[in-house]
Every structure is written in structure tokens, then in C-alpha cells.
C-alpha atoms as a PDB file:
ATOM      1  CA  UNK A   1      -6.617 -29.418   3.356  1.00  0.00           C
ATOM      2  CA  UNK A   2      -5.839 -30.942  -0.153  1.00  0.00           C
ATOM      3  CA  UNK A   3      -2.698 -29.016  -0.378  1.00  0.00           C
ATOM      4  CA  UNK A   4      -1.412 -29.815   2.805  1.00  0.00           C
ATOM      5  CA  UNK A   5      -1.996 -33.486   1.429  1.00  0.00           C
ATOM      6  CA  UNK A   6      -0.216 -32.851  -1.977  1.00  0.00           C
ATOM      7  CA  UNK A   7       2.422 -31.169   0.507  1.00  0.00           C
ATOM      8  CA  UNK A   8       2.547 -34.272   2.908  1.00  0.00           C
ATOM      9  CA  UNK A   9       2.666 -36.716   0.109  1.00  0.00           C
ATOM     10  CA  UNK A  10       5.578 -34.985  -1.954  1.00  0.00           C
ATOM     11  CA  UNK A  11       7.481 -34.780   1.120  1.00  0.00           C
ATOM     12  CA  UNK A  12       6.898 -38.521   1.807  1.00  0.00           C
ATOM     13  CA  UNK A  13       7.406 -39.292  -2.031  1.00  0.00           C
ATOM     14  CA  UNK A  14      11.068 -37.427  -1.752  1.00  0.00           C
ATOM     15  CA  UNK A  15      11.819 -39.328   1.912  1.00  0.00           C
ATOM     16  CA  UNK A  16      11.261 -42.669   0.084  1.00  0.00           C
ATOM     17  CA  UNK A  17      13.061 -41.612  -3.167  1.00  0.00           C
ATOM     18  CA  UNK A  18      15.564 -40.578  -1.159  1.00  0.00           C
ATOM     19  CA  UNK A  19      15.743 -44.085   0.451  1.00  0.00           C
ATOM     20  CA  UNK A  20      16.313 -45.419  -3.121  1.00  0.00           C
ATOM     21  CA  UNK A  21      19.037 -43.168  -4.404  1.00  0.00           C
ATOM     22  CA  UNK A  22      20.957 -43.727  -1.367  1.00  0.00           C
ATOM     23  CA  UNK A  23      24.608 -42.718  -2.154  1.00  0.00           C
ATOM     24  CA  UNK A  24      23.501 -39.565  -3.920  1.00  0.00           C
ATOM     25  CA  UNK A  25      21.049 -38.148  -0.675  1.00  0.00           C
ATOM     26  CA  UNK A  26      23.802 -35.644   0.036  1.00  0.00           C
ATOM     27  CA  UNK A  27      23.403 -34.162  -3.447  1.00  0.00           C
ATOM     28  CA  UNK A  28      19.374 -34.061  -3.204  1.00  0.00           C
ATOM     29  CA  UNK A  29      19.276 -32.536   0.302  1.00  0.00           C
ATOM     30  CA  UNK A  30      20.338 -28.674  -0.250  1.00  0.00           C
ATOM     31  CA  UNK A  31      17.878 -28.754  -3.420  1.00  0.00           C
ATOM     32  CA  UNK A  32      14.879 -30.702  -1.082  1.00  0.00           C
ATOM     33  CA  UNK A  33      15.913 -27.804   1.568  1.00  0.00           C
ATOM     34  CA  UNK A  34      16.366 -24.814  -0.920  1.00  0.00           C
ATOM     35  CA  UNK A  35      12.279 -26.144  -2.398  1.00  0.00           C
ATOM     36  CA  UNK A  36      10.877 -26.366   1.361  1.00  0.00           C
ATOM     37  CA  UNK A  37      12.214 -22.668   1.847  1.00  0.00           C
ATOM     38  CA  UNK A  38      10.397 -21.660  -1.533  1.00  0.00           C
ATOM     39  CA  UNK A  39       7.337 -23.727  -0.240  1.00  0.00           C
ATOM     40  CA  UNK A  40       7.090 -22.111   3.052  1.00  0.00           C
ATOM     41  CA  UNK A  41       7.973 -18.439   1.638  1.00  0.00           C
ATOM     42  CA  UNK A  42       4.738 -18.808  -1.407  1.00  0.00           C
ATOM     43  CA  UNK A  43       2.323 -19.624   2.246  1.00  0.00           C
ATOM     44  CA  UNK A  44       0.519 -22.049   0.608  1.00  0.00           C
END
């Protein structure tokens, strides 16, 4: 439960820092995508 929060709140943390950086989403996305592969492959 508590790491599905941490989980839920990083990936709302990143949506809303993404929403800051604006111009430079495009560089963030493939590493936010490459991290949510790791996540899911460690089955937390």
C-alpha cells in the first residue's frame, strides 16, 4: 500500500515537473519510460 503511494506520488511529482520544464518534456520522456520499465521489472 505505501509503495504504491510513493509509486503514485513520484509519478504525479514527474507529470507536474514535467508541466514546468515544458520545452525539454521530449528529453525527460524516454528516461521517465526507460525508469517505469525498471519499476515494473523489480515487482515492487
Amino acid at each position: 500500500m505505501i509503495t504504491t503511494w510513493l509509486k503514485m506520488r513520484t509519478f504525479i511529482f514527474a507529470l507536474s515537473g514535467y508541466r514546468v520544464i515544458g520545452l525539454h518534456f521530449e528529453l525527460f520522456k524516454p528516461i521517465f519510460f526507460t525508469a517505469s520499465i525498471h519499476m515494473k521489472n523489480q515487482n515492487f
